[in-house]
C-alpha atoms as a PDB file:
ATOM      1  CA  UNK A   1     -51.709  31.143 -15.480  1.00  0.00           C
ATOM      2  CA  UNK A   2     -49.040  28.724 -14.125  1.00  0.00           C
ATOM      3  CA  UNK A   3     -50.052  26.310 -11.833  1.00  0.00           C
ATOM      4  CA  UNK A   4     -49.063  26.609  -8.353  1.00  0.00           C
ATOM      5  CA  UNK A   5     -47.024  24.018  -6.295  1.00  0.00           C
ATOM      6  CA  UNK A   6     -48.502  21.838  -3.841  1.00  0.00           C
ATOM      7  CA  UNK A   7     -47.587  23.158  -0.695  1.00  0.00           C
ATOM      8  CA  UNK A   8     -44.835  21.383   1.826  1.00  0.00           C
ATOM      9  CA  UNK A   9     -48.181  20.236   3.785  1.00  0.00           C
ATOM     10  CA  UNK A  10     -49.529  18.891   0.961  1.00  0.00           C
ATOM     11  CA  UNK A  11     -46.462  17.048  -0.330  1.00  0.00           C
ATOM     12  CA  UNK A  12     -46.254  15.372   2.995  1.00  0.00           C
ATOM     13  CA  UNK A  13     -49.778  14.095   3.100  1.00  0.00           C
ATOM     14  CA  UNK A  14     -48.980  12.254  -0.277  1.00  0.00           C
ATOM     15  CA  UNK A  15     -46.042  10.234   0.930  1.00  0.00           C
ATOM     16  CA  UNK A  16     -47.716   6.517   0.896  1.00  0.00           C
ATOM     17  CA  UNK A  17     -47.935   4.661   4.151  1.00  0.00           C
ATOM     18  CA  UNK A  18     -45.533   2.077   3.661  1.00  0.00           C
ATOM     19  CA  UNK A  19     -42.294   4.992   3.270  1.00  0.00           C
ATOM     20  CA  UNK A  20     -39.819   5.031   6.259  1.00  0.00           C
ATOM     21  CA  UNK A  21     -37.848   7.586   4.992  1.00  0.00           C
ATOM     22  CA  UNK A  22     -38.220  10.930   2.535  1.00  0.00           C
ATOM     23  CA  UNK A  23     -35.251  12.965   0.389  1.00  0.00           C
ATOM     24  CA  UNK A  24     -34.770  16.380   1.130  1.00  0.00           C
ATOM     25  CA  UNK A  25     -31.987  19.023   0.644  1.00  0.00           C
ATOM     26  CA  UNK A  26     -31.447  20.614   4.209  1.00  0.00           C
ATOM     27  CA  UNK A  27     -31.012  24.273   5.378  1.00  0.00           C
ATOM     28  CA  UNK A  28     -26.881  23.867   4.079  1.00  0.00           C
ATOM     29  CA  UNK A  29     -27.743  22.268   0.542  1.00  0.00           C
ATOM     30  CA  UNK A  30     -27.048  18.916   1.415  1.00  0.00           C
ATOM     31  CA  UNK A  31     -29.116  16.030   0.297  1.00  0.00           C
ATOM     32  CA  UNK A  32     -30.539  13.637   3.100  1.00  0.00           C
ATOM     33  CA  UNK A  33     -32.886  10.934   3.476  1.00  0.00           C
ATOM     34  CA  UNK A  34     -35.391  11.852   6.375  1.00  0.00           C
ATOM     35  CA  UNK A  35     -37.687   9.858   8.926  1.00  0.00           C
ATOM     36  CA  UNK A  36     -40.592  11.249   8.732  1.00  0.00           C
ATOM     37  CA  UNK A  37     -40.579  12.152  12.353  1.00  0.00           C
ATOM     38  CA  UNK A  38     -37.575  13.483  11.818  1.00  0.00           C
ATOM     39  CA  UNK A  39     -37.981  16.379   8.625  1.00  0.00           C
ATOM     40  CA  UNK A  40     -37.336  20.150  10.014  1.00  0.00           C
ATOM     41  CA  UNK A  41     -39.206  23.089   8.736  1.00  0.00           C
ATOM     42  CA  UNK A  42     -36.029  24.500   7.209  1.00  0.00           C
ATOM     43  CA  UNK A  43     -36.008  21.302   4.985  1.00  0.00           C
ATOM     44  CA  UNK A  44     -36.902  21.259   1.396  1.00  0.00           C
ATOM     45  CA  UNK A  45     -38.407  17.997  -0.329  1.00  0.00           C
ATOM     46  CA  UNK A  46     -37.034  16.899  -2.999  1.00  0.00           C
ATOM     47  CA  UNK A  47     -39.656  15.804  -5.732  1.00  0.00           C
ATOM     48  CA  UNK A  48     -39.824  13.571  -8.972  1.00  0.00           C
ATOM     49  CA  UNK A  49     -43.237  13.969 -10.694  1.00  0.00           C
ATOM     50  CA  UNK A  50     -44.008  16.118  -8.571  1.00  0.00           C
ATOM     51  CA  UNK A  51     -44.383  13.336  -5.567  1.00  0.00           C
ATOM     52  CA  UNK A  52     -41.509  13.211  -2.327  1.00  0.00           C
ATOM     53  CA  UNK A  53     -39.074  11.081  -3.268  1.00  0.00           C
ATOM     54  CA  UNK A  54     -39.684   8.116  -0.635  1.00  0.00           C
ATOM     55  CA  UNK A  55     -38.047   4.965   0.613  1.00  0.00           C
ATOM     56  CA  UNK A  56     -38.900   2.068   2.017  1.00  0.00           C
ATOM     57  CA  UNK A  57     -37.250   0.033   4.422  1.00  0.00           C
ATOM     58  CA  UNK A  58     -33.799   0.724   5.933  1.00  0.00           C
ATOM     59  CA  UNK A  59     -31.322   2.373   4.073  1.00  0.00           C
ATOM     60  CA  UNK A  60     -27.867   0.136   3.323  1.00  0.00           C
ATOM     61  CA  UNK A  61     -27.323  -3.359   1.749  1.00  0.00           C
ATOM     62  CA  UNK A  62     -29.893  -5.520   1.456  1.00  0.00           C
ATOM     63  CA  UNK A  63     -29.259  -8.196   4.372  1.00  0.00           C
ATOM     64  CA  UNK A  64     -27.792 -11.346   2.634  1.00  0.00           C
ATOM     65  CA  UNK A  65     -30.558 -14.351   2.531  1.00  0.00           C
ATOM     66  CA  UNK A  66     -29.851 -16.961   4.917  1.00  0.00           C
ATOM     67  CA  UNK A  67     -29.743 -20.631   2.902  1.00  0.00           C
ATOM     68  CA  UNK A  68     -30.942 -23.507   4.456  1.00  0.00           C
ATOM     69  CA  UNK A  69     -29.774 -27.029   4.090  1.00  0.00           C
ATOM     70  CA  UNK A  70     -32.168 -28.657   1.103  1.00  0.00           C
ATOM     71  CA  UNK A  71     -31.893 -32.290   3.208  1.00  0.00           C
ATOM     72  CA  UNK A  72     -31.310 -33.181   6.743  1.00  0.00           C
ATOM     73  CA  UNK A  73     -28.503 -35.536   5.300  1.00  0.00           C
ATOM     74  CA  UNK A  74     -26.642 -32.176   4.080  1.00  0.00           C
ATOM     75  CA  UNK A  75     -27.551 -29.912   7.368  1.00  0.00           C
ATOM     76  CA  UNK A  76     -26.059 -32.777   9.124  1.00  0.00           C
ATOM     77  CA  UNK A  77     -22.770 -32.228   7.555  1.00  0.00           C
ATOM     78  CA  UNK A  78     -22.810 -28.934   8.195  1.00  0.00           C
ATOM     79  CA  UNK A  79     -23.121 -29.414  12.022  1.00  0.00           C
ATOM     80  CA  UNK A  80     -20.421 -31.807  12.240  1.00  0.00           C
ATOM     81  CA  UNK A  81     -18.169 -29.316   9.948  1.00  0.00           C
ATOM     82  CA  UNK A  82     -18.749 -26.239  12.003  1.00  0.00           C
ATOM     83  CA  UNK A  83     -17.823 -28.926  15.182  1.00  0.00           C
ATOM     84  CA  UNK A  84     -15.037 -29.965  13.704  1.00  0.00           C
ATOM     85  CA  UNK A  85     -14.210 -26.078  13.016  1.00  0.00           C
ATOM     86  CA  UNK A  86     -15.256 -25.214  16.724  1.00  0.00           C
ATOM     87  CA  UNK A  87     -12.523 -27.868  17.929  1.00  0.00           C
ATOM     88  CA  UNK A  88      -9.697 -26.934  15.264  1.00  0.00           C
ATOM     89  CA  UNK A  89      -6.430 -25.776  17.480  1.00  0.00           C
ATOM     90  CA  UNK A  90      -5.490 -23.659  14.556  1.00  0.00           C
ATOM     91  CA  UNK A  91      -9.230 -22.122  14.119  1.00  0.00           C
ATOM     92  CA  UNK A  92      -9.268 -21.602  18.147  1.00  0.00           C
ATOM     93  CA  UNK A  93      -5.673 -20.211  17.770  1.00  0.00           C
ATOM     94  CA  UNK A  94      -6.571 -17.637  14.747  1.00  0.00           C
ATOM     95  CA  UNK A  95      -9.770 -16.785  16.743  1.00  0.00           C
ATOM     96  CA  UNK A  96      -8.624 -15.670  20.236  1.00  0.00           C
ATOM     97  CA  UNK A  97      -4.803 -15.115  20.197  1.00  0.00           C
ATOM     98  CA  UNK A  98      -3.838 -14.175  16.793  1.00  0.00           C
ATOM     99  CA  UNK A  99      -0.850 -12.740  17.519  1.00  0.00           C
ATOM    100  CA  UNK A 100       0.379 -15.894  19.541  1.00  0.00           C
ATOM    101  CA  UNK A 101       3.547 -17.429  18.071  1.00  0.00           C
ATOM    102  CA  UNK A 102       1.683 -20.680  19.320  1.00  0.00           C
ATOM    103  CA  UNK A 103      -0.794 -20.060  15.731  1.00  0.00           C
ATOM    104  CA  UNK A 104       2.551 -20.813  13.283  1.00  0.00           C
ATOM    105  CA  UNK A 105       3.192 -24.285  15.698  1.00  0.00           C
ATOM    106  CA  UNK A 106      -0.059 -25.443  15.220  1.00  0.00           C
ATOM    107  CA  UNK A 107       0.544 -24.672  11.569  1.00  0.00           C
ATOM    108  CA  UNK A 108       3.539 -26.732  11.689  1.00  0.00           C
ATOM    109  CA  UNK A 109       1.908 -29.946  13.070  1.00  0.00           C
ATOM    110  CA  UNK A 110      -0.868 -29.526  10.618  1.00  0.00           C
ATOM    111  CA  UNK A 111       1.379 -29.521   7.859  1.00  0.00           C
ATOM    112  CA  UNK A 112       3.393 -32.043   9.026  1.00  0.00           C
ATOM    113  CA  UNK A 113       0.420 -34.126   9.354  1.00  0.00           C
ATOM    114  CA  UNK A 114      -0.441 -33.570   5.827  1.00  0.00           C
ATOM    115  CA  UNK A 115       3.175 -34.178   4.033  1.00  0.00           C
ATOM    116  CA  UNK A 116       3.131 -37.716   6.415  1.00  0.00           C
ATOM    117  CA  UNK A 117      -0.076 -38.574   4.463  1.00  0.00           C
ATOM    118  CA  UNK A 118       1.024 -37.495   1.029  1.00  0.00           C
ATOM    119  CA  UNK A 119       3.859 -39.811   1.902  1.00  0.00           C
ATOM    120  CA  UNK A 120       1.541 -42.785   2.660  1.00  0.00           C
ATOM    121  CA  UNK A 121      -0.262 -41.987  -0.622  1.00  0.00           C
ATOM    122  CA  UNK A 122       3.010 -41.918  -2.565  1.00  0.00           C
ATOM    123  CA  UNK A 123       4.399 -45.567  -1.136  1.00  0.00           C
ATOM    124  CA  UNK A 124       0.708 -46.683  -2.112  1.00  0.00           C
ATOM    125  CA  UNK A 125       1.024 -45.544  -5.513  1.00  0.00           C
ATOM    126  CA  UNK A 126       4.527 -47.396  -5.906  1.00  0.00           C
ATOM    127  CA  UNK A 127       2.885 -50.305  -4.318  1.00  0.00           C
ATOM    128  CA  UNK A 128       0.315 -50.675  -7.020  1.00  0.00           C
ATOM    129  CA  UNK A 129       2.728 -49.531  -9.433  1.00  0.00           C
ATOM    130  CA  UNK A 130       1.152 -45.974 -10.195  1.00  0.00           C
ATOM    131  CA  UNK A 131       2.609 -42.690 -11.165  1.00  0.00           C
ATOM    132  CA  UNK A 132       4.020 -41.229  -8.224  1.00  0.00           C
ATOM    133  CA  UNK A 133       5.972 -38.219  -9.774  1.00  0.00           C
ATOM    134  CA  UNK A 134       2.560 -35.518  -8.889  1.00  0.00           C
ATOM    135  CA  UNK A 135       2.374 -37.212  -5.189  1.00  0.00           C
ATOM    136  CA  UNK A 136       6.349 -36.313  -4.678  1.00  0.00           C
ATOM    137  CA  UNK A 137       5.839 -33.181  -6.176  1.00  0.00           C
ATOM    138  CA  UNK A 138       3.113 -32.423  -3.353  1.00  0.00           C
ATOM    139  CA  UNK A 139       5.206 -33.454  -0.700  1.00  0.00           C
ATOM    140  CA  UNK A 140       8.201 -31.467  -1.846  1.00  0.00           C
ATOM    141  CA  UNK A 141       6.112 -28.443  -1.997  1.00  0.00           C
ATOM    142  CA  UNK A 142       4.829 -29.082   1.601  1.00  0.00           C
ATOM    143  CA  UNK A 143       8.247 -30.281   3.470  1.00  0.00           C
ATOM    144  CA  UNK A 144       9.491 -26.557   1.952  1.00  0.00           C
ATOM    145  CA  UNK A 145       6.229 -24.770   3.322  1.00  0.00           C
ATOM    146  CA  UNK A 146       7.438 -26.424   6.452  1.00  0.00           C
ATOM    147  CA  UNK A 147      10.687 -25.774   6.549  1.00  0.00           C
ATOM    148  CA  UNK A 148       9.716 -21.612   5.501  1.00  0.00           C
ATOM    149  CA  UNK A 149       7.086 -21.805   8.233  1.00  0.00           C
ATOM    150  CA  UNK A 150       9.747 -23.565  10.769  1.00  0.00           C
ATOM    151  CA  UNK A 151      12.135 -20.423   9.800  1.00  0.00           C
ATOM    152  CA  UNK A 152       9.319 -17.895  10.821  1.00  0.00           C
ATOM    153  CA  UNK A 153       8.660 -19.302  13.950  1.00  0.00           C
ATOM    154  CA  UNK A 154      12.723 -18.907  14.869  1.00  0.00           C
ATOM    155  CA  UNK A 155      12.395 -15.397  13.788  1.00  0.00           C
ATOM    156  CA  UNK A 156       9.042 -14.810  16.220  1.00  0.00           C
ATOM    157  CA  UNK A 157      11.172 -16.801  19.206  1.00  0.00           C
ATOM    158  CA  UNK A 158      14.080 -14.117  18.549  1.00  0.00           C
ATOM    159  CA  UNK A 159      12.029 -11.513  18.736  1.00  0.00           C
ATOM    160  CA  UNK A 160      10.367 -12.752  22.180  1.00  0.00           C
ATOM    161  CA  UNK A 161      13.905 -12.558  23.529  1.00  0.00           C
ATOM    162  CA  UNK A 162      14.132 -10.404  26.710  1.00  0.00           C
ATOM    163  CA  UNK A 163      15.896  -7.460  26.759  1.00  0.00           C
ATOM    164  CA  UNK A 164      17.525  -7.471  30.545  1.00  0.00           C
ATOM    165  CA  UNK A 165      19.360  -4.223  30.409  1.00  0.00           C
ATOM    166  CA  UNK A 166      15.488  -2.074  29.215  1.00  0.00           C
ATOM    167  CA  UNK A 167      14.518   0.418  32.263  1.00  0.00           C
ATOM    168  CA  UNK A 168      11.525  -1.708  31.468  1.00  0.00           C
ATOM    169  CA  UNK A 169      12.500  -5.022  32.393  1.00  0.00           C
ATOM    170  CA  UNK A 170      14.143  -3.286  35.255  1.00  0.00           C
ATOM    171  CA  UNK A 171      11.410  -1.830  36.771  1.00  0.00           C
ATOM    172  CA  UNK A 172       9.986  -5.023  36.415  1.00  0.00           C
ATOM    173  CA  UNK A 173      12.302  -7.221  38.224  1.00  0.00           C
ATOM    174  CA  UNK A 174      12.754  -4.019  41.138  1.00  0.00           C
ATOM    175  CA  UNK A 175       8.717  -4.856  41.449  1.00  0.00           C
ATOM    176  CA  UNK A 176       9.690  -8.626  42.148  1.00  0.00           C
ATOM    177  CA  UNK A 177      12.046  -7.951  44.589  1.00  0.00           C
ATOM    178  CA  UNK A 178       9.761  -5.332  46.098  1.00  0.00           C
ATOM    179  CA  UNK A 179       6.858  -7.976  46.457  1.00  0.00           C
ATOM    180  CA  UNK A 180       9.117 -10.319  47.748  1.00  0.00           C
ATOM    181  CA  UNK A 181      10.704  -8.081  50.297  1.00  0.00           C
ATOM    182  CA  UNK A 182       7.323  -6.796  51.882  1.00  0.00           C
ATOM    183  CA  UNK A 183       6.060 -10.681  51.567  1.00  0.00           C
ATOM    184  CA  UNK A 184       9.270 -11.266  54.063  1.00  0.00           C
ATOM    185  CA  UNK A 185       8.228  -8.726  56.216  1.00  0.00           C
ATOM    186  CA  UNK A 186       4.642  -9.416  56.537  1.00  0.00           C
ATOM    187  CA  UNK A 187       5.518 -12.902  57.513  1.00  0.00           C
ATOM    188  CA  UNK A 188       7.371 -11.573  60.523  1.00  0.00           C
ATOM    189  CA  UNK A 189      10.812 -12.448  59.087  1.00  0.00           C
ATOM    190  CA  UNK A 190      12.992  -9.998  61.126  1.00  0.00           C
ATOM    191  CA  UNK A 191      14.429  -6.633  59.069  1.00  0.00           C
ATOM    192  CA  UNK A 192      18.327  -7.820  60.166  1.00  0.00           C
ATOM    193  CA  UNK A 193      17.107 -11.286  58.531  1.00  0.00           C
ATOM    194  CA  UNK A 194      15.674  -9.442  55.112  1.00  0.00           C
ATOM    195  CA  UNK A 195      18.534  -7.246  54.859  1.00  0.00           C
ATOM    196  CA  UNK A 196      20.872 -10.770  54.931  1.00  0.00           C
ATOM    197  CA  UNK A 197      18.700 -12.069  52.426  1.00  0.00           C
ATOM    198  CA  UNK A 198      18.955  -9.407  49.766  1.00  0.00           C
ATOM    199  CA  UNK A 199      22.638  -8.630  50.550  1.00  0.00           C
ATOM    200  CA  UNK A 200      23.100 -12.324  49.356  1.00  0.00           C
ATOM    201  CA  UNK A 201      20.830 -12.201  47.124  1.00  0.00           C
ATOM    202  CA  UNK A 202      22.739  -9.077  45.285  1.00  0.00           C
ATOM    203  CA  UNK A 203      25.731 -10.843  45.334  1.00  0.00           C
ATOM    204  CA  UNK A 204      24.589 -13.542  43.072  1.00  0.00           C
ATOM    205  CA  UNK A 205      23.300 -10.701  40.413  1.00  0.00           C
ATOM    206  CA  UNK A 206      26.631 -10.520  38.551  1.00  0.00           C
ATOM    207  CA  UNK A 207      27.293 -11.074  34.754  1.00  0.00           C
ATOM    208  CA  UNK A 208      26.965 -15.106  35.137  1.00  0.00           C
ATOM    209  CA  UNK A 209      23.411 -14.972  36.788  1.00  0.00           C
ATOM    210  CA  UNK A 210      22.534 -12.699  33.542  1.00  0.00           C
ATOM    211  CA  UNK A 211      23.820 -15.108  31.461  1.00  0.00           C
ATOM    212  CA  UNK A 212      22.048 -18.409  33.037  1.00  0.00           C
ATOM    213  CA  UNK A 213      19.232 -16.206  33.047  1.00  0.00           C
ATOM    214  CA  UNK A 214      19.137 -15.608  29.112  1.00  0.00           C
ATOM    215  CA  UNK A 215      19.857 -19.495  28.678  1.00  0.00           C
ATOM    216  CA  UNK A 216      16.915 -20.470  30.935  1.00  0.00           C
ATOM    217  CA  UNK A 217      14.622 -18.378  28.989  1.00  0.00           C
ATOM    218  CA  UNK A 218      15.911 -19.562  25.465  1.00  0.00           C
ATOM    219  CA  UNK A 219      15.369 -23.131  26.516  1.00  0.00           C
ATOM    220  CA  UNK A 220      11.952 -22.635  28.273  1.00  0.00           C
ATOM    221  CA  UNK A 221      10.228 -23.063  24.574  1.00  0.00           C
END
């Protein structure tokens, strides 16, 4: 006579204390891992050996271990690093405004800075009468990092331009002269007065305003 199966009460009695979670195939056929405050009637558990498949702890990666410093000595280099990382204008740049074309200046200086001290190294080197073809090969590489960097940042400024004839930089500007109008009023300037003002102030709008106006805003970087 075959033996029967345990039943479903059974099975769950057997699941060891230390499980968090238990494998069953649902009411659709799919295959879950269960709390065990959480299994329905309609689910069946899924055995091996005839035990509930079980697992402990949370399901996922394995958190990462967190290292500490062997020495005090190398934790304190670590503190000043992460300082020095905390104060970095590129790091702050990358951070909070990565889209800011303010990230490829900072690059700029940085670089600079660097191909000015491969530059010091190289006139040491010829100073002491070392090889100094490696050192000029450096800087060569980083004056034309530079210079491909320097051509980005034109390209970012070009595309910052602002397009004056959009129906968004019009509505815009009709906002500003809005503001400004009921500012006038507010501040008991009479209505003959603010009418003056923006007749005047619409003859000046012509093609040479534009034009000053585009220069102004090139130049403001």
């Amino acid at each position: 006579m075959p033996k029967k199966s345990p039943s479903k009460k059974t099975l769950l009695a057997s699941i060891p204390s230390d499980a968090t979670r238990v494998k069953v195939r649902d009411e659709f056929g799919a295959t879950k891992w269960r709390e065990l405050d959480a299994i329905f009637d309609t689910d069946e558990l899924l055995l091996k050996d005839n035990a509930p498949i079980t697992m402990k702890g949370k399901p996922g990666r394995k958190a990462a271990t967190k290292l500490e410093p062997s020495t005090e000595a190398t934790a304190e280099v670590i503190r000043q690093k992460n300082l020095a990382l905390s104060k970095d204008p590129i790091s702050k740049l990358a951070e909070c405004s990565p889209e800011s074309p303010d990230v490829l200046h900072e690059v700029m200086k940085a670089m600079s800075e660097e191909a000015a001290s491969i530059a010091f190294e190289r006139r040491e080197a010829e100073r002491k009468g070392k090889e100094t073809s490696n050192l000029s090969m450096r800087r060569i590489n980083a004056l034309k990092s530079i210079g491909d960097t320097w051509l980005r940042r034109k390209e970012q400024l070009a595309g910052k331009e602002v397009d004056m004839d959009s129906a968004v930089f019009k509505a815009l500007f009709g906002f500003i002269m809005d503001t400004f109008k009921d500012s006038m009023s507010e501040s008991g300037v009479r209505s003959e007065m603010v009418e003056t003002v923006f007749a005047k102030m619409g003859s000046k709008l012509d093609d040479d305003w534009t034009s000053e106006a585009r220069s102004r805003m090139k130049n403001a970087e």
